[in-house]
C-alpha atoms as a PDB file:
ATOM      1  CA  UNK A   1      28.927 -40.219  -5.614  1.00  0.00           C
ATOM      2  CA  UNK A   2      27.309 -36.833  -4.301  1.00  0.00           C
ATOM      3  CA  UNK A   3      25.634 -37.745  -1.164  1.00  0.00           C
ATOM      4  CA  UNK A   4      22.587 -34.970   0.312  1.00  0.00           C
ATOM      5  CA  UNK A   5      22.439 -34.089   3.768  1.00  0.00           C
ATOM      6  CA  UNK A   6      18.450 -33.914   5.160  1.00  0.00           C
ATOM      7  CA  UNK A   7      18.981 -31.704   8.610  1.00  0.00           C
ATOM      8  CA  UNK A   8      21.778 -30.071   9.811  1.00  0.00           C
ATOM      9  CA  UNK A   9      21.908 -30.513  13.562  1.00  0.00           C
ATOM     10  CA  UNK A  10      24.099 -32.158  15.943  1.00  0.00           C
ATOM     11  CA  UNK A  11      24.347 -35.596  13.960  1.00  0.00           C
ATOM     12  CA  UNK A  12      24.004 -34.096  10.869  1.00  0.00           C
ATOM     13  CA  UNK A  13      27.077 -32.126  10.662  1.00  0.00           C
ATOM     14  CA  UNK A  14      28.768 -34.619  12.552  1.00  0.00           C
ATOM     15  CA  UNK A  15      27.817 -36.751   9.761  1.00  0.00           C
ATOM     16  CA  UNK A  16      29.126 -33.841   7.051  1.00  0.00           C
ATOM     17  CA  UNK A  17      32.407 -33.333   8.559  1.00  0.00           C
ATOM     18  CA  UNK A  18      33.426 -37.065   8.865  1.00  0.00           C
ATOM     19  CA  UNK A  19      32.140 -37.303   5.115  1.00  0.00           C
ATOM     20  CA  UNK A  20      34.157 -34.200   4.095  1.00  0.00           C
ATOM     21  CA  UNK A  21      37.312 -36.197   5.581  1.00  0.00           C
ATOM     22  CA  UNK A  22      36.557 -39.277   3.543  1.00  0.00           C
ATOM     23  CA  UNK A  23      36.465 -36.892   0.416  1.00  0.00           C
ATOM     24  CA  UNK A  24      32.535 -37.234  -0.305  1.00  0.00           C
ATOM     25  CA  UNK A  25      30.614 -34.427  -1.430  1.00  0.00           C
ATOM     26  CA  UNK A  26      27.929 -33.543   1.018  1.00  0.00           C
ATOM     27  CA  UNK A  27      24.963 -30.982  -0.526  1.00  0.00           C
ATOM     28  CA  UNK A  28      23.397 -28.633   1.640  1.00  0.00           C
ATOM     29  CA  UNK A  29      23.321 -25.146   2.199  1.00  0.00           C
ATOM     30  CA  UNK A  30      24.091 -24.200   5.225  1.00  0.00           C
ATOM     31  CA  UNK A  31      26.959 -22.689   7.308  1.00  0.00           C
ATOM     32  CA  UNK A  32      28.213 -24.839  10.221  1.00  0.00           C
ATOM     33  CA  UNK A  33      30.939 -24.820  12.562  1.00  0.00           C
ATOM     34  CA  UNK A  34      32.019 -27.743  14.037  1.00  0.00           C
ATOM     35  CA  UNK A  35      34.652 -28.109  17.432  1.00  0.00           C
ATOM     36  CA  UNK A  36      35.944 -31.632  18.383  1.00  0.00           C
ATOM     37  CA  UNK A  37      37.134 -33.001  21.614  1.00  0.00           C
ATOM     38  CA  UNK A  38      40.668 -32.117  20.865  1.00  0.00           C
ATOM     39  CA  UNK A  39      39.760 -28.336  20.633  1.00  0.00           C
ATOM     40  CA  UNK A  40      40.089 -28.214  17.048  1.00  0.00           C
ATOM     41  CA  UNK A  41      37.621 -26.003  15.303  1.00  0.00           C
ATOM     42  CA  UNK A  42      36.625 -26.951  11.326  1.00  0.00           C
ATOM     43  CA  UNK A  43      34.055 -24.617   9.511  1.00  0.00           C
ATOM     44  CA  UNK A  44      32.043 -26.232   6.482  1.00  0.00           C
ATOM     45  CA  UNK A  45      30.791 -24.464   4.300  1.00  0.00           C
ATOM     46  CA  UNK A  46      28.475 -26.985   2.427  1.00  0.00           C
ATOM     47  CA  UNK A  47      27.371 -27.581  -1.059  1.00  0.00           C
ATOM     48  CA  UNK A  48      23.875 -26.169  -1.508  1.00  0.00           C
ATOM     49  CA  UNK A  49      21.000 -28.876  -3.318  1.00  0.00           C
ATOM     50  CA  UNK A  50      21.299 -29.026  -6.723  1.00  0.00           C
ATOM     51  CA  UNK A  51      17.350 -30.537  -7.289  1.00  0.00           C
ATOM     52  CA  UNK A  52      19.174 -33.771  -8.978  1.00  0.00           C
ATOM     53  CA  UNK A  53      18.107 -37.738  -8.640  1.00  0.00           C
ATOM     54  CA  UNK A  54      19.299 -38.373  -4.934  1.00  0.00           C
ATOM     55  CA  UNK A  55      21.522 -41.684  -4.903  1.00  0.00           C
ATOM     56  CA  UNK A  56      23.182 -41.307  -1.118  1.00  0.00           C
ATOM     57  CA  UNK A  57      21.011 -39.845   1.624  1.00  0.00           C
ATOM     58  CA  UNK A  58      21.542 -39.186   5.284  1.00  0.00           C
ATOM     59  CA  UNK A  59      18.465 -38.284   6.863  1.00  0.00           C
ATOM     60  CA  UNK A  60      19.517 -36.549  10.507  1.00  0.00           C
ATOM     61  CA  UNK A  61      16.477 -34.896  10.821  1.00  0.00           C
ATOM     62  CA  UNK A  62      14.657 -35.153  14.478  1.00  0.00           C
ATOM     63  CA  UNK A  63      12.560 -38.432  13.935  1.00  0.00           C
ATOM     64  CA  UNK A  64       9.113 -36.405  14.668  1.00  0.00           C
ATOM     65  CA  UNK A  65      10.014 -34.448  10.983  1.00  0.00           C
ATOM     66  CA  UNK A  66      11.014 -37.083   9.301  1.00  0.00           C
ATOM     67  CA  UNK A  67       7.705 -37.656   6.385  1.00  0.00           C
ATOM     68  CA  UNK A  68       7.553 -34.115   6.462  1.00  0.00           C
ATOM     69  CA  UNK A  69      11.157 -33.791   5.375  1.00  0.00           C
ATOM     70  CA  UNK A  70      11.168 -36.491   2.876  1.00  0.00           C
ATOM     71  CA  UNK A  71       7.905 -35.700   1.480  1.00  0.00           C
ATOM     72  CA  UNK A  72       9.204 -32.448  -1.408  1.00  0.00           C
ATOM     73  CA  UNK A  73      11.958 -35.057  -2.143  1.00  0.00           C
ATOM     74  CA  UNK A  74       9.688 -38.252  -3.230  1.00  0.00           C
ATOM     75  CA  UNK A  75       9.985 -37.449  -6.246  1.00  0.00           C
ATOM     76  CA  UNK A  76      14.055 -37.865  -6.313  1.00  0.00           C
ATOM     77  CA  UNK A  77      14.264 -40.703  -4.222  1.00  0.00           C
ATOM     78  CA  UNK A  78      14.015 -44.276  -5.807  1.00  0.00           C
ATOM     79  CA  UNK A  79      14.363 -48.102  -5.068  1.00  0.00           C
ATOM     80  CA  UNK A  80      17.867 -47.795  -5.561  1.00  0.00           C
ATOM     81  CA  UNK A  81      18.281 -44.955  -3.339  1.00  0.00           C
ATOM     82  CA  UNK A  82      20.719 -45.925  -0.543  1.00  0.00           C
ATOM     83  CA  UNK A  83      19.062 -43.664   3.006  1.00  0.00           C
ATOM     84  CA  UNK A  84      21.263 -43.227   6.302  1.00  0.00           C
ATOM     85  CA  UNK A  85      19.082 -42.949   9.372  1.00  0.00           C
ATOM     86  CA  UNK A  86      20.912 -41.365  11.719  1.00  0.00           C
ATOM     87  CA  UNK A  87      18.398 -40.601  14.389  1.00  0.00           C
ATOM     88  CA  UNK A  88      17.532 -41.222  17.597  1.00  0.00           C
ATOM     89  CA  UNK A  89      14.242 -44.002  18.226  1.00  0.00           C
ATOM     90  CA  UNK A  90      12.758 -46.036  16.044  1.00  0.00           C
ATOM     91  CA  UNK A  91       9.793 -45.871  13.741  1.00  0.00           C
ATOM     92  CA  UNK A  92      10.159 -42.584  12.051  1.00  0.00           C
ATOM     93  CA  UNK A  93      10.297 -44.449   8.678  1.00  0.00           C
ATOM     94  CA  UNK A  94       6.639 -45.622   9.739  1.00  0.00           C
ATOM     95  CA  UNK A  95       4.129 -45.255   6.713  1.00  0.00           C
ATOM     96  CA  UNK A  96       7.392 -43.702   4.115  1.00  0.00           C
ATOM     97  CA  UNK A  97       5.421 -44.188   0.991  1.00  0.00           C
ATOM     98  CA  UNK A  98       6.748 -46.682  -1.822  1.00  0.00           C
ATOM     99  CA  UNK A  99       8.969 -47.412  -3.312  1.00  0.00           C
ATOM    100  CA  UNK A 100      11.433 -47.317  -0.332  1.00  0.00           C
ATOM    101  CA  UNK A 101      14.685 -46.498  -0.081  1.00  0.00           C
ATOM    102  CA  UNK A 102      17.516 -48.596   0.980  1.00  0.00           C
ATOM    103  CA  UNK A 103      17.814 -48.012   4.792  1.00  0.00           C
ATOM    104  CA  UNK A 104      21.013 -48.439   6.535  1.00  0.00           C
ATOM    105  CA  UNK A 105      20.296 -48.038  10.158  1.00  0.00           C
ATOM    106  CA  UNK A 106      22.978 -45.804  12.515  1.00  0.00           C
ATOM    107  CA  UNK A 107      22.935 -46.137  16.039  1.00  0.00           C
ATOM    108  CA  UNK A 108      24.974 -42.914  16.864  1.00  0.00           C
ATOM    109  CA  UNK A 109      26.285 -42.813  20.741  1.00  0.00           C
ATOM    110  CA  UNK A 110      28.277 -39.809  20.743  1.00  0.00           C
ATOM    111  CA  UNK A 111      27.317 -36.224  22.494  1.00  0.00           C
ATOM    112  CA  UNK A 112      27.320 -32.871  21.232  1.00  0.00           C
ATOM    113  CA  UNK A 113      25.330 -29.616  21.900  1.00  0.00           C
ATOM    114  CA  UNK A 114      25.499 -25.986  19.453  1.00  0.00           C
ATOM    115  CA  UNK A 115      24.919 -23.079  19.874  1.00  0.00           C
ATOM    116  CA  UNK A 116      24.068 -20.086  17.404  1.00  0.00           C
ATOM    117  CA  UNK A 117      26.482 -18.404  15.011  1.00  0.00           C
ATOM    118  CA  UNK A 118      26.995 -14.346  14.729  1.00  0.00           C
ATOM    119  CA  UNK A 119      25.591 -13.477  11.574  1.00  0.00           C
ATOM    120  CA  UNK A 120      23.570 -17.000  10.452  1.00  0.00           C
ATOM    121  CA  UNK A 121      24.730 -20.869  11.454  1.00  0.00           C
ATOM    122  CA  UNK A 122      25.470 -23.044  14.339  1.00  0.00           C
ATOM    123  CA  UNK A 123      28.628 -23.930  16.166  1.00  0.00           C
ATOM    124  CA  UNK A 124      28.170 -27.790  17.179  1.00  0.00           C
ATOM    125  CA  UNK A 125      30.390 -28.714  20.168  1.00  0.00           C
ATOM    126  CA  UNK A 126      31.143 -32.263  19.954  1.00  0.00           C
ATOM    127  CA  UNK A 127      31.390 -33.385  23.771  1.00  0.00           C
ATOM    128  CA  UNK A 128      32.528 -37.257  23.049  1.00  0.00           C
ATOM    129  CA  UNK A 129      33.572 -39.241  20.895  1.00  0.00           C
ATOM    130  CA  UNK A 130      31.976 -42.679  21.085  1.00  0.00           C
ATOM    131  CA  UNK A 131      31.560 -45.726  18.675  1.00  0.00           C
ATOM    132  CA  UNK A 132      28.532 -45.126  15.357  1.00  0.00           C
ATOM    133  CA  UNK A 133      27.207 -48.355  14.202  1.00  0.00           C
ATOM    134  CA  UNK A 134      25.590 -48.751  10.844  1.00  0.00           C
ATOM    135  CA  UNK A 135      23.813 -52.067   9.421  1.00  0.00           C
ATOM    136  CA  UNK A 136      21.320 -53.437   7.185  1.00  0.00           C
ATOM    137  CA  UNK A 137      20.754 -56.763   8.096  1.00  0.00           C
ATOM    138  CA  UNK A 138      23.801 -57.877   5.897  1.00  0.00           C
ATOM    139  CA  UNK A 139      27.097 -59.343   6.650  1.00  0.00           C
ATOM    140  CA  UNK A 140      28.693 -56.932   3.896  1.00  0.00           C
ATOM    141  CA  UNK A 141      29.429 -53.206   3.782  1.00  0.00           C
ATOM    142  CA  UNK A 142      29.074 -51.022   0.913  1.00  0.00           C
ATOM    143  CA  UNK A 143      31.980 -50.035  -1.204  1.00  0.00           C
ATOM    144  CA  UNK A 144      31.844 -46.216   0.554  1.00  0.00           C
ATOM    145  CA  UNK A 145      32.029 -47.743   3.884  1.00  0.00           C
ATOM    146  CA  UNK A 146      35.545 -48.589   4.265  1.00  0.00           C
ATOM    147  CA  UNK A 147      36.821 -45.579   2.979  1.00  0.00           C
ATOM    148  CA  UNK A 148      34.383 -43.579   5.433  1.00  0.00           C
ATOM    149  CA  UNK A 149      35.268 -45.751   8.490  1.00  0.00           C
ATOM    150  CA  UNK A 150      39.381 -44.433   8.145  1.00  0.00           C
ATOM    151  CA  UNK A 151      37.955 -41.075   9.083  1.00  0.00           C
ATOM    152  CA  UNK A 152      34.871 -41.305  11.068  1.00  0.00           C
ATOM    153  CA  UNK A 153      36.602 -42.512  14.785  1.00  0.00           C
ATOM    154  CA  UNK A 154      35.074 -45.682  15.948  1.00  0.00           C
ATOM    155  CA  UNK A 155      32.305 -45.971  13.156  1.00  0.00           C
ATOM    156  CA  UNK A 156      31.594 -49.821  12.986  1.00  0.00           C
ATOM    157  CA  UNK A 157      29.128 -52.010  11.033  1.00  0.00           C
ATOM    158  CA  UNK A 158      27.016 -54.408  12.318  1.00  0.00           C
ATOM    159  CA  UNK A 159      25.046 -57.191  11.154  1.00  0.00           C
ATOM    160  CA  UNK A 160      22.970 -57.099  14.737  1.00  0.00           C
ATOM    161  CA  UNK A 161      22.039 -53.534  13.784  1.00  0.00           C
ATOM    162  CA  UNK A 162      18.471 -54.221  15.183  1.00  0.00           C
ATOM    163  CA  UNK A 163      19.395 -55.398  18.278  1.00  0.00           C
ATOM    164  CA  UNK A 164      21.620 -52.469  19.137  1.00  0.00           C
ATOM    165  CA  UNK A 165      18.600 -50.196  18.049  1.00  0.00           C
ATOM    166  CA  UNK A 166      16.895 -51.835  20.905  1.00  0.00           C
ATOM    167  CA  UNK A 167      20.029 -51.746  23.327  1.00  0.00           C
ATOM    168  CA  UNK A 168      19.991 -47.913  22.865  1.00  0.00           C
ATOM    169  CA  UNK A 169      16.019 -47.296  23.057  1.00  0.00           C
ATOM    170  CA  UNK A 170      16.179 -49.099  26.055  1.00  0.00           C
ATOM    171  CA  UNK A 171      18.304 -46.985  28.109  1.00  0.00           C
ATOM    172  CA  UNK A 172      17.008 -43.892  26.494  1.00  0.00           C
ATOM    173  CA  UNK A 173      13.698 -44.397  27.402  1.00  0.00           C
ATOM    174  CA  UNK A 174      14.863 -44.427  30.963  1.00  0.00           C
ATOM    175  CA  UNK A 175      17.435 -41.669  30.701  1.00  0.00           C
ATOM    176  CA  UNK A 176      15.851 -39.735  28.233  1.00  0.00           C
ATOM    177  CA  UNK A 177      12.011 -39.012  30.073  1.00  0.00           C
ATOM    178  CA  UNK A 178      13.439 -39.045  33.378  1.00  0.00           C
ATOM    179  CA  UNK A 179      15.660 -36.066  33.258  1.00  0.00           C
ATOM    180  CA  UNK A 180      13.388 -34.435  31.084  1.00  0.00           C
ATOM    181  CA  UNK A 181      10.413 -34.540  33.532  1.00  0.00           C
ATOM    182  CA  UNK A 182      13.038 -33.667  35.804  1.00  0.00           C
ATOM    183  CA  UNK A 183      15.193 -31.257  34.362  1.00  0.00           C
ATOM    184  CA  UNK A 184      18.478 -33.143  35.970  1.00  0.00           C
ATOM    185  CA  UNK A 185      21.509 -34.133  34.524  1.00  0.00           C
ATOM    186  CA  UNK A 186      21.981 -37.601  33.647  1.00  0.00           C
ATOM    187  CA  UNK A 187      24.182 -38.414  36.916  1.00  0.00           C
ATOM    188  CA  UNK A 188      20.973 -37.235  38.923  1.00  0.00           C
ATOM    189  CA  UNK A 189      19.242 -40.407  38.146  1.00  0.00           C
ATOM    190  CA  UNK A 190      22.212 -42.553  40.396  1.00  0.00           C
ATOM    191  CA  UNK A 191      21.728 -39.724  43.427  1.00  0.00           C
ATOM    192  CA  UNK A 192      18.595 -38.725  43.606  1.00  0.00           C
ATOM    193  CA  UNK A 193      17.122 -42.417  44.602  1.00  0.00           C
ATOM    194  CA  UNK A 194      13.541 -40.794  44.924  1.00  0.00           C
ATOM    195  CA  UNK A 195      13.809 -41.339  41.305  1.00  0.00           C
ATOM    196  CA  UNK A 196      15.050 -45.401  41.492  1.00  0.00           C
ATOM    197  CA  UNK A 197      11.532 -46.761  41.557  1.00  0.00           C
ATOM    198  CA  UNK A 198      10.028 -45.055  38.671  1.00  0.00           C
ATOM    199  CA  UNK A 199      13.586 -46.224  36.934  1.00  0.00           C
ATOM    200  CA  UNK A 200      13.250 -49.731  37.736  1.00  0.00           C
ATOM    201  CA  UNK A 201       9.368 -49.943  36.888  1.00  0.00           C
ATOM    202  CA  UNK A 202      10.299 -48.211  33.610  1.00  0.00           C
ATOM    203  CA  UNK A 203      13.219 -50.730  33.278  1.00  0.00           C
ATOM    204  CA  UNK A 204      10.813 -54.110  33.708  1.00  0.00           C
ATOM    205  CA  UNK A 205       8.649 -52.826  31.644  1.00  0.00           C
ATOM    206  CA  UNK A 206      11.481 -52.575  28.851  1.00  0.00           C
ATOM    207  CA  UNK A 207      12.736 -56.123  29.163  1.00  0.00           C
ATOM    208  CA  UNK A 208       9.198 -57.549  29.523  1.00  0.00           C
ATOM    209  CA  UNK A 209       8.805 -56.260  26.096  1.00  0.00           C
ATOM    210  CA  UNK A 210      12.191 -56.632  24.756  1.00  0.00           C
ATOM    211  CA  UNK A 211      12.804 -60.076  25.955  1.00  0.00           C
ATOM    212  CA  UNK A 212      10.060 -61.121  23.599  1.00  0.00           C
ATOM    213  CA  UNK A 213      10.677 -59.359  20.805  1.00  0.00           C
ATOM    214  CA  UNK A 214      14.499 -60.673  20.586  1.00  0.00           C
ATOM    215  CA  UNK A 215      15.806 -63.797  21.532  1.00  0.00           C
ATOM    216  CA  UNK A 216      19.314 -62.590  22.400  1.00  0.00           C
ATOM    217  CA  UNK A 217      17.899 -59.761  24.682  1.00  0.00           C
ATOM    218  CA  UNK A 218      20.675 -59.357  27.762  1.00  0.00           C
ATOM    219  CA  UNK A 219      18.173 -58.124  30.066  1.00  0.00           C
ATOM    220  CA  UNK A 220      18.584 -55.993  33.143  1.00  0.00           C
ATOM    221  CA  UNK A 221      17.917 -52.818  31.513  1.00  0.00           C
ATOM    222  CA  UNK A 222      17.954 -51.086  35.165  1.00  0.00           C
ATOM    223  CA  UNK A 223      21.745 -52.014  34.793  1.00  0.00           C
ATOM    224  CA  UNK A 224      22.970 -50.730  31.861  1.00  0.00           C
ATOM    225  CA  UNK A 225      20.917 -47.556  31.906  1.00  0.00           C
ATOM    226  CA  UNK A 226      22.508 -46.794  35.408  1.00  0.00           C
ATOM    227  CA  UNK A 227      25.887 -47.878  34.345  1.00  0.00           C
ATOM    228  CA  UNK A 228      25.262 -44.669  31.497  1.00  0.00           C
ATOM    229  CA  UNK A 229      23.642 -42.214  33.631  1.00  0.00           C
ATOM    230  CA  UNK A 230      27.283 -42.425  35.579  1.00  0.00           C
ATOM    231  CA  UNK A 231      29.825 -42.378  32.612  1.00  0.00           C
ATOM    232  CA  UNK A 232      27.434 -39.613  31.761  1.00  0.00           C
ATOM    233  CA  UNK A 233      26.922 -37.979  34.676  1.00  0.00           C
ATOM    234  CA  UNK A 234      27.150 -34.248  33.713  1.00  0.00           C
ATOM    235  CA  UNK A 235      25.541 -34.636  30.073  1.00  0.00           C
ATOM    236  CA  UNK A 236      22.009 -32.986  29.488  1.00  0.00           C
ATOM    237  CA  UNK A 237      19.692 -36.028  27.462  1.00  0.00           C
ATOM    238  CA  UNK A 238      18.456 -34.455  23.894  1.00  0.00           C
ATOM    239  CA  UNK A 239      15.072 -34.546  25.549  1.00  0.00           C
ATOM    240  CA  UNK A 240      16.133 -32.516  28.390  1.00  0.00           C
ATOM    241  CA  UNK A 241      17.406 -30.511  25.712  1.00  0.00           C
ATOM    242  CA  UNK A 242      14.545 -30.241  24.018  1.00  0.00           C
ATOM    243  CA  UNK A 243      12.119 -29.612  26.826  1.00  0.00           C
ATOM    244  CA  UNK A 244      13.874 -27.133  27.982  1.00  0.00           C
ATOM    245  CA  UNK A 245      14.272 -24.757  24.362  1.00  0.00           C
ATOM    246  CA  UNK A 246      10.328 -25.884  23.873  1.00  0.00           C
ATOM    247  CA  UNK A 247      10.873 -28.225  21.184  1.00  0.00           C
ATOM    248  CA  UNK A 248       8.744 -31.202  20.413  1.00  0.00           C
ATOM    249  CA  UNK A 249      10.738 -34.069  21.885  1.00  0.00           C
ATOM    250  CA  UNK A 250      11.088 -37.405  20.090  1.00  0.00           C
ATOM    251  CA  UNK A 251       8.931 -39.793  23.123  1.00  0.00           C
ATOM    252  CA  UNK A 252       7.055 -40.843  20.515  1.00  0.00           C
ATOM    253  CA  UNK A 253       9.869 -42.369  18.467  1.00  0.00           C
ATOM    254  CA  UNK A 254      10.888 -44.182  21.969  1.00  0.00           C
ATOM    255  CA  UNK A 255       9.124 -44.437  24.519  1.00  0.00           C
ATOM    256  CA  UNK A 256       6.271 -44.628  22.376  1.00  0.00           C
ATOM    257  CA  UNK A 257       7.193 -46.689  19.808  1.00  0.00           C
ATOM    258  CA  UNK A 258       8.116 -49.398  22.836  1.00  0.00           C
ATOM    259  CA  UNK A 259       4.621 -48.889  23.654  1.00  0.00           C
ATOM    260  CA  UNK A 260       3.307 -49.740  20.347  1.00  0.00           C
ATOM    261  CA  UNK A 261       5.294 -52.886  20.362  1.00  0.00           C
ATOM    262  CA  UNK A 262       4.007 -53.648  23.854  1.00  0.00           C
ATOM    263  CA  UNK A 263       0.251 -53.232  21.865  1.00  0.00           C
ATOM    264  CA  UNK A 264       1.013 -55.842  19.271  1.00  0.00           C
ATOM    265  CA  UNK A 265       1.883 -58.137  22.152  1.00  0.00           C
ATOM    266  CA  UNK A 266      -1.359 -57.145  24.387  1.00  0.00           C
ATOM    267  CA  UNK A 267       0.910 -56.283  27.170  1.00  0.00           C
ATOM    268  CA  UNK A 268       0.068 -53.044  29.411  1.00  0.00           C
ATOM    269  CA  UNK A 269       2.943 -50.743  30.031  1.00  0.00           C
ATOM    270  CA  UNK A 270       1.803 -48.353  32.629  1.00  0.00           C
ATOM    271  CA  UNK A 271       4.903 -46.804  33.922  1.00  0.00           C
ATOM    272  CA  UNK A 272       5.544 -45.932  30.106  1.00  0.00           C
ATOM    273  CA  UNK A 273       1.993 -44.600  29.612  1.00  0.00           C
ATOM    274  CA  UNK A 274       2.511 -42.450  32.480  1.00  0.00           C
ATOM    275  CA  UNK A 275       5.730 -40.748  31.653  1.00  0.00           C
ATOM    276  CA  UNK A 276       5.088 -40.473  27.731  1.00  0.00           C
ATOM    277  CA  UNK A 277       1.653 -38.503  28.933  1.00  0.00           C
ATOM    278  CA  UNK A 278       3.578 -36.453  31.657  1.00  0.00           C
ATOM    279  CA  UNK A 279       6.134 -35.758  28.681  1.00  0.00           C
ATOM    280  CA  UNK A 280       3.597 -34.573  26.441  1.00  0.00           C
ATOM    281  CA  UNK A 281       1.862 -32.371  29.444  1.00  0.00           C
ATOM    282  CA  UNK A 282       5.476 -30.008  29.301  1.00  0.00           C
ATOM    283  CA  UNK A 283       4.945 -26.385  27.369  1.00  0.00           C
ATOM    284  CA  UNK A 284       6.025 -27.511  23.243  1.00  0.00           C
ATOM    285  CA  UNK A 285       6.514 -25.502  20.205  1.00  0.00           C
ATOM    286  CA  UNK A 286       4.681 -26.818  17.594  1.00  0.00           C
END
């Protein structure tokens, strides 16, 4: 069961390594070097594409490429492919032309940040540890999933997969934009209380949406994104990150795709208008 890798970041060779463990054959050629928490470092060296039918897919591209990315493999993917999503916001599947794939959602929580190998590559530091979730909607796992869960630390499945999408977007569209704009750690947003009301508006504006969208929606978004920003308090956000090397960042994928929710439901979101436009003002490479 060869599975192919589409981008090689952060999550992506996160995603290899853990696969490697579970004895899975991973295609992609690239050099990577991965260190965990524990100090250990593990170099993979993976497989490079081999142009077949692809059965097994993880797709860890940055949600902005993802059509791009997918488009010179159409012709390899099929009804019965099986496609990973491990990205962060939602929507990037948006428009995928048919047939499509099997999509198992991944709501990945855990931080890392590279840096550039000597001679080609990238050494990804991972930071933390914390608990992946993967679900389809169904109560059952795939055969590969056991096997994979013995080596990937605190990878669960869930049948609520959609709802911990939103639990995630949530805070990250108050974390994320914030310190971006800002160029602050995450911990900034608990100190710097110049900051709160902008959080809070932000916040409503989430569970006005949210709370209508999903039935089971725990509210007080304010809360929980607070309650991150200080067990994260000295982590850069991957939008800070990207800001700050020039990158395009993914606000459209989560602030943005809140906002498109909020359209279907003829509700105005100004405080999210406002920050994906103030986003979008910061120097990109495009």
């Amino acid at each position: 069961m060869p599975w192919h890798l589409l981008g090689a970041g952060n999550l992506g060779t996160l995603a290899a390594f853990y696969f490697g463990q579970a004895g899975l054959t991973v295609r992609l050629a690239t050099r990577r070097r991965l260190t965990l928490p524990d100090g250990t470092v593990h170099d993979l060296q993976l497989a490079g594409d081999d142009n077949a039918p692809i059965t097994h897919l993880v797709l860890a591209t940055k949600a902005a490429q993802s059509l791009d990315a997918l488009a010179p493999l159409r012709a390899r993917l099929s009804a019965d492919t099986t496609l990973i999503r491990l990205q962060n916001g939602l929507g990037s599947l948006d428009g995928l032309p048919p047939p499509p794939p099997h999509i198992i959602e991944a709501v990945a929580n855990s931080g890392a940040w590279r840096e550039a190998l000597p001679g080609g590559g990238e050494h990804v530091h991972l930071a933390a540890e914390n608990p992946t979730l993967f679900g389809d909607g169904h109560a059952t796992p795939p055969d590969w999933f056991a096997p994979l869960a013995c080596h990937w630390p605190q990878l669960h499945w869930r049948t609520d997969i959609h709802l911990q999408q939103w639990l995630k977007l949530s805070v990250n569209a108050i974390i994320n934009p914030l310190t971006a704009l800002h160029d602050c750690d995450n911990g900034a947003l608990l100190t710097n209380t110049a900051l709160h009301p902008r959080l809070h508006a932000l916040a409503a504006e989430v569970d006005q949406v949210a709370s209508q969208l999903l039935p089971d929606w725990p509210g007080d978004t304010a809360g929980r994104a607070l309650a991150l920003a200080r067990a994260t308090a000295t982590n850069t956000s991957s939008m800070r990150a990207d800001v700050r090397a020039g990158r395009v960042t993914e606000i459209d994928f989560i602030n943005g795709y809140l906002l498109r929710a909020a359209t279907q439901l003829a509700l105005p979101l100004p405080a999210h208008s406002h920050i994906i436009a103030a986003i979008k003002a910061l120097p990109q490479k495009r």
